[in-house]
Each structure stands twice: as C-alpha cells, then as structure tokens.
PDB file of N, CA and C in Angstrom:
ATOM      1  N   UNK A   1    -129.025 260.879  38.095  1.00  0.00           N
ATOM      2  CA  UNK A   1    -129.199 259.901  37.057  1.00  0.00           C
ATOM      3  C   UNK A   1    -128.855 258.511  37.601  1.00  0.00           C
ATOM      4  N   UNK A   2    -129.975 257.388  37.528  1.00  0.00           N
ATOM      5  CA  UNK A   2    -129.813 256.496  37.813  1.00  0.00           C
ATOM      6  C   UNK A   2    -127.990 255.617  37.421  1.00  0.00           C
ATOM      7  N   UNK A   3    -127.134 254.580  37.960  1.00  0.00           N
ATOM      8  CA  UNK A   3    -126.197 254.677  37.002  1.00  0.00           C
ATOM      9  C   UNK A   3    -125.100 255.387  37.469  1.00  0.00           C
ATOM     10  N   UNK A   4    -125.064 256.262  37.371  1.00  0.00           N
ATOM     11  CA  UNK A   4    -123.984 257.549  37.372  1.00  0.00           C
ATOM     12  C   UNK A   4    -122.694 257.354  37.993  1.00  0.00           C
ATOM     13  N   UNK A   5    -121.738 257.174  37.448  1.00  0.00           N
ATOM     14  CA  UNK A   5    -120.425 256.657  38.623  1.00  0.00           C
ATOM     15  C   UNK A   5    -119.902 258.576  38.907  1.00  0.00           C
ATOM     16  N   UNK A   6    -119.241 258.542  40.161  1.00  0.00           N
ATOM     17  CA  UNK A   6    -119.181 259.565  40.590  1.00  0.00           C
ATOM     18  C   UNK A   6    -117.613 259.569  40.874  1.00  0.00           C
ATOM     19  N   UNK A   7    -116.659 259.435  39.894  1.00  0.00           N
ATOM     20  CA  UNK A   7    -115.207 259.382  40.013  1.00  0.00           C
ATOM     21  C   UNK A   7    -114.288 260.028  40.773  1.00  0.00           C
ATOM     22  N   UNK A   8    -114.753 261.246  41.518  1.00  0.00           N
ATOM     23  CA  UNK A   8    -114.074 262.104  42.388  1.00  0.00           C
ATOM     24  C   UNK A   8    -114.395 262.006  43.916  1.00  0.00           C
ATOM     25  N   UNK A   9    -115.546 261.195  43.777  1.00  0.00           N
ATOM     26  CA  UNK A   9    -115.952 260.537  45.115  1.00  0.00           C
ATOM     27  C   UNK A   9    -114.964 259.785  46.004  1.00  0.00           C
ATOM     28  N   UNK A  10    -114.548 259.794  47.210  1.00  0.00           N
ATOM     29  CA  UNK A  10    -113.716 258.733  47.879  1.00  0.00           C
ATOM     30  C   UNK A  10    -114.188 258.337  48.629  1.00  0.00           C
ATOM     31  N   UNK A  11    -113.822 256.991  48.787  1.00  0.00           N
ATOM     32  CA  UNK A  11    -113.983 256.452  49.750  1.00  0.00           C
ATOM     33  C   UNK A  11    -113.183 256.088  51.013  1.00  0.00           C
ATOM     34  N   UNK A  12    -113.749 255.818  52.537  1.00  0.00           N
ATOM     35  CA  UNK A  12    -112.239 256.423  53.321  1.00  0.00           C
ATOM     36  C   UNK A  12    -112.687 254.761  53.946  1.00  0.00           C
ATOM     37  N   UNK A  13    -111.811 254.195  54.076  1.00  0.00           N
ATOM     38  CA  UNK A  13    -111.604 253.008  55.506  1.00  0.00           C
ATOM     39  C   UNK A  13    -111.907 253.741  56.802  1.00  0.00           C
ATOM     40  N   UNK A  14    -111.883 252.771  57.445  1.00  0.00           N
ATOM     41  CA  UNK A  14    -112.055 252.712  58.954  1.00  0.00           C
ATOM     42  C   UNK A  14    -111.380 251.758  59.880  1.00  0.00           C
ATOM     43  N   UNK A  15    -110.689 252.244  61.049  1.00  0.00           N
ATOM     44  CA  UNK A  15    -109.759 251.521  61.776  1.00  0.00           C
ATOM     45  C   UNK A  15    -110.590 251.895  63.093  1.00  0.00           C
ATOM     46  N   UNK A  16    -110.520 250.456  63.398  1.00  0.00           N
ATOM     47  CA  UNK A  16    -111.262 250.379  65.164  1.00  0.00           C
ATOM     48  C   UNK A  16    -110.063 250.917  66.093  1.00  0.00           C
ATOM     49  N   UNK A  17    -110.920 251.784  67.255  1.00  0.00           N
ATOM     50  CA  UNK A  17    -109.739 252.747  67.609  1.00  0.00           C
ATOM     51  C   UNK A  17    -110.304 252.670  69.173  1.00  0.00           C
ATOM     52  N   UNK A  18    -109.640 252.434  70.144  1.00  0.00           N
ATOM     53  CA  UNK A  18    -110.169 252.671  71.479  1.00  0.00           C
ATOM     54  C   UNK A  18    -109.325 253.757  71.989  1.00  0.00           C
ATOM     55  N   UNK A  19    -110.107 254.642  72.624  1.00  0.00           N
ATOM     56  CA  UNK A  19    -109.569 256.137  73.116  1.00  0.00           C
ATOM     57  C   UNK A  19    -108.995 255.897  74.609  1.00  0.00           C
ATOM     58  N   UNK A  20    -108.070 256.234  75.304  1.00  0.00           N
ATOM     59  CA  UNK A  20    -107.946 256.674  76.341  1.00  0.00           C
ATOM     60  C   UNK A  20    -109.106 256.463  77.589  1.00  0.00           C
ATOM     61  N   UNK A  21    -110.121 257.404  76.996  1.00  0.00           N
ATOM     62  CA  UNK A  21    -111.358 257.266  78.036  1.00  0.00           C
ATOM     63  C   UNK A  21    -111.900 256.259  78.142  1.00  0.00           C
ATOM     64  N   UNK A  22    -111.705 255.209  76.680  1.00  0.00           N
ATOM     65  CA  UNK A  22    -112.265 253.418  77.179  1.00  0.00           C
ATOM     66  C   UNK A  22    -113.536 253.371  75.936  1.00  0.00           C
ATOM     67  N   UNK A  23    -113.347 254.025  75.135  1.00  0.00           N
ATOM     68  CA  UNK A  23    -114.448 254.615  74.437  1.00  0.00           C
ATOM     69  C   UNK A  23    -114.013 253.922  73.139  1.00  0.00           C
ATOM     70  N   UNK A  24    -115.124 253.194  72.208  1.00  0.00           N
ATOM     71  CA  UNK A  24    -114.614 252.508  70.977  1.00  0.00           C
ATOM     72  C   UNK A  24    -115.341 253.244  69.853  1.00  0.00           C
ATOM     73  N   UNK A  25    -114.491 253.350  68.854  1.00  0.00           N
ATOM     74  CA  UNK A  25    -114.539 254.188  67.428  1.00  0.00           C
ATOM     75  C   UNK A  25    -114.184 253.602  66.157  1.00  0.00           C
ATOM     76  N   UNK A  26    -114.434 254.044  64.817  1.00  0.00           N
ATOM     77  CA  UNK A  26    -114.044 253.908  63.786  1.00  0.00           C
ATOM     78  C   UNK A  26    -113.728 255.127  63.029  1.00  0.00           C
ATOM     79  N   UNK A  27    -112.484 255.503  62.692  1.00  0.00           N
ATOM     80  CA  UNK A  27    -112.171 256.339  62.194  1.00  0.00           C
ATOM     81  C   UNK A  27    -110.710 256.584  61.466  1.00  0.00           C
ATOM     82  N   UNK A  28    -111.309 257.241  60.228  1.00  0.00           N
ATOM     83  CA  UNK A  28    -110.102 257.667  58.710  1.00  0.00           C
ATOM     84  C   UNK A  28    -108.624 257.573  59.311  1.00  0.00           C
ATOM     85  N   UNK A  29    -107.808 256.822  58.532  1.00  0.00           N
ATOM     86  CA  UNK A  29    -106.381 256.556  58.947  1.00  0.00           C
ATOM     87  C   UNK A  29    -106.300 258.113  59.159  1.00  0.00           C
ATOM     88  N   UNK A  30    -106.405 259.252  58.565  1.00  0.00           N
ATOM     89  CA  UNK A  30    -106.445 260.561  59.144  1.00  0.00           C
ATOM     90  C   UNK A  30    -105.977 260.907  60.029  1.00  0.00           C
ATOM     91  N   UNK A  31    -107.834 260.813  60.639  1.00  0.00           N
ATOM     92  CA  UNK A  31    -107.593 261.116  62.143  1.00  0.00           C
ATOM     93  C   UNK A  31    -107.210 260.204  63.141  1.00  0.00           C
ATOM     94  N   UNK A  32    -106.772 258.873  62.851  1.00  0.00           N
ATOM     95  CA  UNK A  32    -106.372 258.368  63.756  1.00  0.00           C
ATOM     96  C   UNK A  32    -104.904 258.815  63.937  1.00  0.00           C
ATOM     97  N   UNK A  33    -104.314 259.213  62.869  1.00  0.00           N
ATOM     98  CA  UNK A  33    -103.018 259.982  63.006  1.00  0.00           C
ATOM     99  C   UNK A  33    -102.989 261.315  63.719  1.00  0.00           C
ATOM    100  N   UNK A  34    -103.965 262.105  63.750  1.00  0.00           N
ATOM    101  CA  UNK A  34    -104.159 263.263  64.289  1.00  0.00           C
ATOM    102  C   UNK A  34    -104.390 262.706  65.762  1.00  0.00           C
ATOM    103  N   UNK A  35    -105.304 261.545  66.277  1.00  0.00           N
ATOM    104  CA  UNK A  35    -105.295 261.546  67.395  1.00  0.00           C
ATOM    105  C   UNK A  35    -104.246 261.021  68.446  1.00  0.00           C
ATOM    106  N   UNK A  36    -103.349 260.048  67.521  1.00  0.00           N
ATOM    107  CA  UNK A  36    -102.109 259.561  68.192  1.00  0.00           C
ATOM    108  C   UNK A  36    -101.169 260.853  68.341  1.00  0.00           C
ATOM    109  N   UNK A  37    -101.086 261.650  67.465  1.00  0.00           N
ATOM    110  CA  UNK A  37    -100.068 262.930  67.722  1.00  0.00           C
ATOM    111  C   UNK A  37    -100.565 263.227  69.319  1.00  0.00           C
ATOM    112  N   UNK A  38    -101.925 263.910  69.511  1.00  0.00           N
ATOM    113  CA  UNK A  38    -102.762 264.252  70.714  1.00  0.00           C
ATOM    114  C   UNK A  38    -102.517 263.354  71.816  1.00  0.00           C
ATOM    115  N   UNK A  39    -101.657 262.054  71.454  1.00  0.00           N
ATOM    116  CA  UNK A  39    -101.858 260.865  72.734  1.00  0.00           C
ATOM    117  C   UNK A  39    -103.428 260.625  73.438  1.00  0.00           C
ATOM    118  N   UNK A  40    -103.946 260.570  72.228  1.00  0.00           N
ATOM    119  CA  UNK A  40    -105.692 260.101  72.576  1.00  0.00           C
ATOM    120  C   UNK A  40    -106.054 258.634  72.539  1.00  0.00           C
ATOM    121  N   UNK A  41    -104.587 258.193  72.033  1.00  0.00           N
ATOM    122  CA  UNK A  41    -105.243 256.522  71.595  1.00  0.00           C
ATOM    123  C   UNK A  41    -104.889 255.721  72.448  1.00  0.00           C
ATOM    124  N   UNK A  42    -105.853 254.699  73.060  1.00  0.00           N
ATOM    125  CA  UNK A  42    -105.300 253.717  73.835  1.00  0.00           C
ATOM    126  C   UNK A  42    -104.592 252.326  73.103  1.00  0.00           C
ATOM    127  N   UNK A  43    -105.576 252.056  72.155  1.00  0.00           N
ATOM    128  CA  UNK A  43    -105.528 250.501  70.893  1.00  0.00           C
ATOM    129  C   UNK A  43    -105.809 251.131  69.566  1.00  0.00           C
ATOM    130  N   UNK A  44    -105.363 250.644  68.929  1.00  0.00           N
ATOM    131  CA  UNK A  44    -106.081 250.490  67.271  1.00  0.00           C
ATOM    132  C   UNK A  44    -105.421 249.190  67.050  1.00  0.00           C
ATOM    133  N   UNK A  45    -106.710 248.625  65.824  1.00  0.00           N
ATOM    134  CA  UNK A  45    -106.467 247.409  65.348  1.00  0.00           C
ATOM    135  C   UNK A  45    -105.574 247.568  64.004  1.00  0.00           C
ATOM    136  N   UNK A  46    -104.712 245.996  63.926  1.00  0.00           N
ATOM    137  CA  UNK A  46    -103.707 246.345  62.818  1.00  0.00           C
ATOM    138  C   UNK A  46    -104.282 244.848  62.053  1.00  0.00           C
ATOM    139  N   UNK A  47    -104.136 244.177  60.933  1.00  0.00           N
ATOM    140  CA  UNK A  47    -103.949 243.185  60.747  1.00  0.00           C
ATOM    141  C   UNK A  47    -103.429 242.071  61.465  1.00  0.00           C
ATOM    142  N   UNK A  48    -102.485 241.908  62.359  1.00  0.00           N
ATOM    143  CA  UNK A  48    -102.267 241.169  63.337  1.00  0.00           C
ATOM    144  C   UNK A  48    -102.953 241.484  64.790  1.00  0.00           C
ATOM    145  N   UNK A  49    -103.428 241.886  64.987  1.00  0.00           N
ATOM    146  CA  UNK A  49    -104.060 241.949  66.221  1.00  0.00           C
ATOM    147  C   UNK A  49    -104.660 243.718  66.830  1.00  0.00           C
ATOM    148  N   UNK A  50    -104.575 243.877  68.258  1.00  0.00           N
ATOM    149  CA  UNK A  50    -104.525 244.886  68.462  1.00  0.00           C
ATOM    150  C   UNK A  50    -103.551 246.133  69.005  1.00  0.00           C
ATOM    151  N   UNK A  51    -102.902 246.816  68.642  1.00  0.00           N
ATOM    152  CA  UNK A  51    -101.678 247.767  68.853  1.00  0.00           C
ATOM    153  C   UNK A  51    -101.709 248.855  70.134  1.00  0.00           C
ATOM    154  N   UNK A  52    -100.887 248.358  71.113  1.00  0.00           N
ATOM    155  CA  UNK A  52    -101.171 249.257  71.901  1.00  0.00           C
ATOM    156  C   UNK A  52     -99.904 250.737  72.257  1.00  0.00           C
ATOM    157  N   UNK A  53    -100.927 251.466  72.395  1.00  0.00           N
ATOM    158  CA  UNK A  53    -100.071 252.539  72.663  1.00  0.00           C
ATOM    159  C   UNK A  53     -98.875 252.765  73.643  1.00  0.00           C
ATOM    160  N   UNK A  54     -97.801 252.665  73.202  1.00  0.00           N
ATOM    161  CA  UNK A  54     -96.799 252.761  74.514  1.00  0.00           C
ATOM    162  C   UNK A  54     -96.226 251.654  74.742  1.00  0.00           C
ATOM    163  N   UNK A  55     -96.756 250.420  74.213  1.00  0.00           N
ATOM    164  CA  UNK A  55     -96.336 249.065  74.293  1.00  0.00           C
ATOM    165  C   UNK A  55     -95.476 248.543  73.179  1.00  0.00           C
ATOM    166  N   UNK A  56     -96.575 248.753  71.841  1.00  0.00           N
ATOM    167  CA  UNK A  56     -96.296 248.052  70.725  1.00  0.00           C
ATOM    168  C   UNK A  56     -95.323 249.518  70.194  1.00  0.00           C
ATOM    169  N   UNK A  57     -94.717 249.376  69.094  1.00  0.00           N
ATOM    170  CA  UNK A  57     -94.072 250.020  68.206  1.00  0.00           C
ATOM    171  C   UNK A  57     -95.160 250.487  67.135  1.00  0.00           C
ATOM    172  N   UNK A  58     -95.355 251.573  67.178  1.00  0.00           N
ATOM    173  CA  UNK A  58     -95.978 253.025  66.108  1.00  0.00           C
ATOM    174  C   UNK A  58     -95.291 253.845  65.122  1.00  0.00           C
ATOM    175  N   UNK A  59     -95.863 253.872  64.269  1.00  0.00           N
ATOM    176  CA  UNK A  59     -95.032 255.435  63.719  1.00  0.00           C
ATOM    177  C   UNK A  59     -94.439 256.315  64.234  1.00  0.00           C
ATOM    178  N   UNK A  60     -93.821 256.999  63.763  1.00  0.00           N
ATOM    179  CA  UNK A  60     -93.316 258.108  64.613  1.00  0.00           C
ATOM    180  C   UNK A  60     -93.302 259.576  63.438  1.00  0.00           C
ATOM    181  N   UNK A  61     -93.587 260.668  64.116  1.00  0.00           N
ATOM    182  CA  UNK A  61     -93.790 261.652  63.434  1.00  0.00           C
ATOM    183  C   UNK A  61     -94.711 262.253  63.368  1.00  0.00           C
ATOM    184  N   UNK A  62     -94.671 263.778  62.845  1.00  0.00           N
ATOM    185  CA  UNK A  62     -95.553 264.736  62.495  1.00  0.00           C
ATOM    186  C   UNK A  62     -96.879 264.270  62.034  1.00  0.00           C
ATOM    187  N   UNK A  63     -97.905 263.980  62.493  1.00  0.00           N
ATOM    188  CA  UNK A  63     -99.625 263.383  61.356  1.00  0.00           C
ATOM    189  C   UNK A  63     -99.036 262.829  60.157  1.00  0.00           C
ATOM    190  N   UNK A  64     -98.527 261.324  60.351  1.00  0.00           N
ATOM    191  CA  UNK A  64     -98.267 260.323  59.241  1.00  0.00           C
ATOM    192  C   UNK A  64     -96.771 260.932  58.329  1.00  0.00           C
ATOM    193  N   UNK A  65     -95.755 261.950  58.792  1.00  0.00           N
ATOM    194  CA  UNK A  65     -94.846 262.405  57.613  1.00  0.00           C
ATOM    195  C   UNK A  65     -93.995 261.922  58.379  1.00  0.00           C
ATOM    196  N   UNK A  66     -93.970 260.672  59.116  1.00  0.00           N
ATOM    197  CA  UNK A  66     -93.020 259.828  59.367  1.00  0.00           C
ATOM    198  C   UNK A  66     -92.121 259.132  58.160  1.00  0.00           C
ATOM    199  N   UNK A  67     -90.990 258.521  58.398  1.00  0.00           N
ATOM    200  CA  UNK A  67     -89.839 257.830  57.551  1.00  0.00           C
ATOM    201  C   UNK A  67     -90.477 256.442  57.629  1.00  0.00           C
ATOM    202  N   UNK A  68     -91.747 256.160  57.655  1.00  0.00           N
ATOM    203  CA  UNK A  68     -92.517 254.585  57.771  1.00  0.00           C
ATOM    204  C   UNK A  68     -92.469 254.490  56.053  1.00  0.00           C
ATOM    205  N   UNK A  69     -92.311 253.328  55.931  1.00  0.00           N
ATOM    206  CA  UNK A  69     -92.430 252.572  54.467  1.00  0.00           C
ATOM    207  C   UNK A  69     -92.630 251.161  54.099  1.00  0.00           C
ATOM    208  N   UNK A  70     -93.175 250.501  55.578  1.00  0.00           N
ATOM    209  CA  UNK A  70     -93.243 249.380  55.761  1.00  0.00           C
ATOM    210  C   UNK A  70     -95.058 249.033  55.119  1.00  0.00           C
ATOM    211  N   UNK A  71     -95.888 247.973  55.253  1.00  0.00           N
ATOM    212  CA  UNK A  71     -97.020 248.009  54.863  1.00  0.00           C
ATOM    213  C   UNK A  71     -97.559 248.121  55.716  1.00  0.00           C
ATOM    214  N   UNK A  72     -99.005 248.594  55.181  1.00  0.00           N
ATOM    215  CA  UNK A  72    -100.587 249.364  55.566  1.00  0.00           C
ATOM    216  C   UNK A  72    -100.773 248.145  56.676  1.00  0.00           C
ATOM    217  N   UNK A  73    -100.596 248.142  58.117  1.00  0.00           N
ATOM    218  CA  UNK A  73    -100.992 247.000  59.173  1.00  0.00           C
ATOM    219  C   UNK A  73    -102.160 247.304  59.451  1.00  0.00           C
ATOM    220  N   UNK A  74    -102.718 248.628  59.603  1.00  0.00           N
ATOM    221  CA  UNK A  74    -104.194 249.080  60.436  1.00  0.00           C
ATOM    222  C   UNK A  74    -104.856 248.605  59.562  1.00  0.00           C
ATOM    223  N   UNK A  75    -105.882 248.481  60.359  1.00  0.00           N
ATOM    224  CA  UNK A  75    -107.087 247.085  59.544  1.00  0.00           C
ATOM    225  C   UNK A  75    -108.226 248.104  59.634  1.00  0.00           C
ATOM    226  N   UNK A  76    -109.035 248.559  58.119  1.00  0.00           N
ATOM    227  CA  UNK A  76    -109.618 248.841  57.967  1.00  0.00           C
ATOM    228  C   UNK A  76    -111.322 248.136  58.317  1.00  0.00           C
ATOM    229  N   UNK A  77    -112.255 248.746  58.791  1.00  0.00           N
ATOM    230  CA  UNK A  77    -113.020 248.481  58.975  1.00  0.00           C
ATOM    231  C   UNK A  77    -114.385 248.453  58.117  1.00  0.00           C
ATOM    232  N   UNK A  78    -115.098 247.043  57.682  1.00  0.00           N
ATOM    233  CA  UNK A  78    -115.279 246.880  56.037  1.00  0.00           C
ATOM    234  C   UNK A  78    -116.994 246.755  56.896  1.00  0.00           C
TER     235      UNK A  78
END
C-alpha cells in the first residue's frame, strides 16, 4: 500500500571502518564491535576524527557490554 509506515522496520547507521588488510567499509555499530573484539580494525571514524586501533583509547569489553557511558563518538555514515 502506497503510504504505509512500517514501524518495526529499523534502521541501522553506518561507521566508516578500515580493516587491517587496508580495505574500507561501512558497517552497523554491531559489527564493528564484533570486529574490534576479532582485532580486525585498523581506523573507524568517530565525530572528531579518525580512531586508531592501539593508539587512540576504545571501549573495552565483551561486543559493546563494556562499563562505556560516555557519548555515541562513531560517526555514522548518512
């Protein structure tokens, strides 16, 4: 039906993510949590710039069930 709002629908952001291999991506705060557990990430972008792995300060913890409570920095990709 033309119209139709679809309320259970989500919608996911996207965070620019450079891998290890040199390889550039966009992908669900999710899996970018799943891939930092893996140590797959080289960069992801935050609101201030770009975050590097091993350099900058990250979360810490199990896929996002970290003690973080600070604000949303990863910059979604619009």
């Amino acid at each position: 039906m033309p119209g139709q709002v679809f309320p259970n629908k989500m919608q996911y952001s996207y965070i620019d993510v450079i891998l290890k291999d040199g390889t550039y991506h966009h992908f669900t705060p999710r899996v970018l949590d799943v891939l930092l557990e893996g140590q797959r990430v080289h960069k992801f972008k935050r609101t201030n710039g770009w975050a590097t792995v091993g350099v900058d300060p990250i979360r810490a913890g199990s896929l996002g069930k970290s003690n973080y409570y600070g604000p949303e920095r990863r910059i979604p990709v619009r």
